[in-house]
Protein backbone atom coordinates (compact mmCIF):
# COMPACT_ATOMS: atom_id res chain seq x y z
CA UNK A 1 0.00 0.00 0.00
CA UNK A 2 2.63 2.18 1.02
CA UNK A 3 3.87 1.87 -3.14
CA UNK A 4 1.05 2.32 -4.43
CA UNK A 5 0.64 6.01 -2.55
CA UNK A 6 4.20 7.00 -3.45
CA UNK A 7 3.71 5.88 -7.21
CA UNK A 8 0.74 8.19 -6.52
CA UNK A 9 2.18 11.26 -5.37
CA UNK A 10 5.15 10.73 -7.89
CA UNK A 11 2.92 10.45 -10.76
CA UNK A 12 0.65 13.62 -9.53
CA UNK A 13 3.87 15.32 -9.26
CA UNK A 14 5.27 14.86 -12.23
CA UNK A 15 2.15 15.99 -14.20
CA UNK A 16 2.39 18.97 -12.46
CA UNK A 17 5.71 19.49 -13.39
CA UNK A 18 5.14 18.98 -16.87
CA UNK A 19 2.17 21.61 -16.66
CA UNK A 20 4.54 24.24 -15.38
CA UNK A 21 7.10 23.74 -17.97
CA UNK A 22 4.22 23.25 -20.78
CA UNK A 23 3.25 26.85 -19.44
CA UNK A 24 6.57 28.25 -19.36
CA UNK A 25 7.29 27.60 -23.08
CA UNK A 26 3.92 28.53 -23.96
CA UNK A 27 4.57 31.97 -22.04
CA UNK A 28 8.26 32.47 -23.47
CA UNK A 29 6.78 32.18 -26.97
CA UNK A 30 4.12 34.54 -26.92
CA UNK A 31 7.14 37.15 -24.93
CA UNK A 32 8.83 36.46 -27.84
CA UNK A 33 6.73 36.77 -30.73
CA UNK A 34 5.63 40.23 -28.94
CA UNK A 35 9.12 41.13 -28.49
CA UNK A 36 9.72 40.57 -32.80
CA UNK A 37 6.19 41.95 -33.10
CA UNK A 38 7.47 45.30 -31.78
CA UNK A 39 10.56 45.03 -34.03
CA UNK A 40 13.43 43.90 -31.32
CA UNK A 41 16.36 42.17 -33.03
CA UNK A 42 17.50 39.06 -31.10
CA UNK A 43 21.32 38.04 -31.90
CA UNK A 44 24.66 39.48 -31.68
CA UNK A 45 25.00 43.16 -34.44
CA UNK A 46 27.00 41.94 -37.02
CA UNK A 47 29.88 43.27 -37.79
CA UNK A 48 31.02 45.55 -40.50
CA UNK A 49 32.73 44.65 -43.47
CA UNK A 50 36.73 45.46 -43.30
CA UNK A 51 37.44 48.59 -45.63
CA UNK A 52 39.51 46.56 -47.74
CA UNK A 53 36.50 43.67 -48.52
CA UNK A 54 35.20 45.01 -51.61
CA UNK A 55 39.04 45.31 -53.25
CA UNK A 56 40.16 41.62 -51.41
CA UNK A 57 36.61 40.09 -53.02
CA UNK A 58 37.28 41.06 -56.26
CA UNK A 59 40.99 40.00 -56.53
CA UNK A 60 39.84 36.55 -54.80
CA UNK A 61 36.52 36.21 -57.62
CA UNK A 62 39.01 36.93 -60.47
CA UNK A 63 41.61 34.10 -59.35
CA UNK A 64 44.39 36.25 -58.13
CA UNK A 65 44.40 35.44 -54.69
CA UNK A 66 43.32 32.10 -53.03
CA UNK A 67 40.32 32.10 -50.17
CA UNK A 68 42.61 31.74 -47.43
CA UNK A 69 44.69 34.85 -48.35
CA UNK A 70 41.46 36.56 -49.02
CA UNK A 71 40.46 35.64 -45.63
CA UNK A 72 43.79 36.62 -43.69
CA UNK A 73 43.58 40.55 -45.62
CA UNK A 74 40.53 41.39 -44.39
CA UNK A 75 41.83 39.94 -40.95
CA UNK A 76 38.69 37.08 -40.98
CA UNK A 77 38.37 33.45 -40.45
CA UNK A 78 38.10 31.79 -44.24
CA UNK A 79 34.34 30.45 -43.61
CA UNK A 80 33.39 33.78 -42.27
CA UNK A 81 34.98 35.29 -45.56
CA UNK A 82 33.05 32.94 -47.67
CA UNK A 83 29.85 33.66 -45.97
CA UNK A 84 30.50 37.16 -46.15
CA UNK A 85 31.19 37.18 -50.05
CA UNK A 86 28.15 34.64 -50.62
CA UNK A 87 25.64 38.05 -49.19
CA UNK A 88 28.09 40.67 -50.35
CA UNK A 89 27.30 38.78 -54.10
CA UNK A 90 23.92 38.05 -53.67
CA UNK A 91 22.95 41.71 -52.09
CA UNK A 92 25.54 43.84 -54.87
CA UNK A 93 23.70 41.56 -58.27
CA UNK A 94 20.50 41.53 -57.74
């Protein structure tokens, strides 16, 4: 008997739990969605292109200079160059 009341009170507790967390999420959400509703921009500011990128990009898309020299000019980690110059082209030709 003793078991069967724990198992009990375990169980009760546990839906309980899971309400308050089901109610938390549900609450974050909607703080969120209000908080992009009112324009707020969650994330770190990106940062600005080096002075240099434009000059660096084109040498690099003409075949003068390799990524990874690219990427060490404008004083940036080689993915973070190519993800840069995949938006700089897609925001400069379209």
């Amino acid at each position: 008997m003793g078991t069967f009341l724990s198992d009990i009170v375990l169980q009760v507790l546990s839906f309980v739990a899971e309400n308050e967390r089901s109610n938390i999420r549900q609450r974050q959400a909607e703080g969120i969605a209000a908080a992009k509703a009112r324009g707020v921009k969650f994330g770190r500011p990106p940062k600005p292109l080096p002075e240099n990128f434009h000059t660096v990009y084109q040498r690099w898309k003409n075949g003068k200079i390799t990524g990874t020299k690219a990427a060490e000019e404008c004083n940036m980690p080689i993915t973070t160059f190519r993800y840069k110059a995949d938006i700089y082209e897609k925001t400069n030709f379209l």
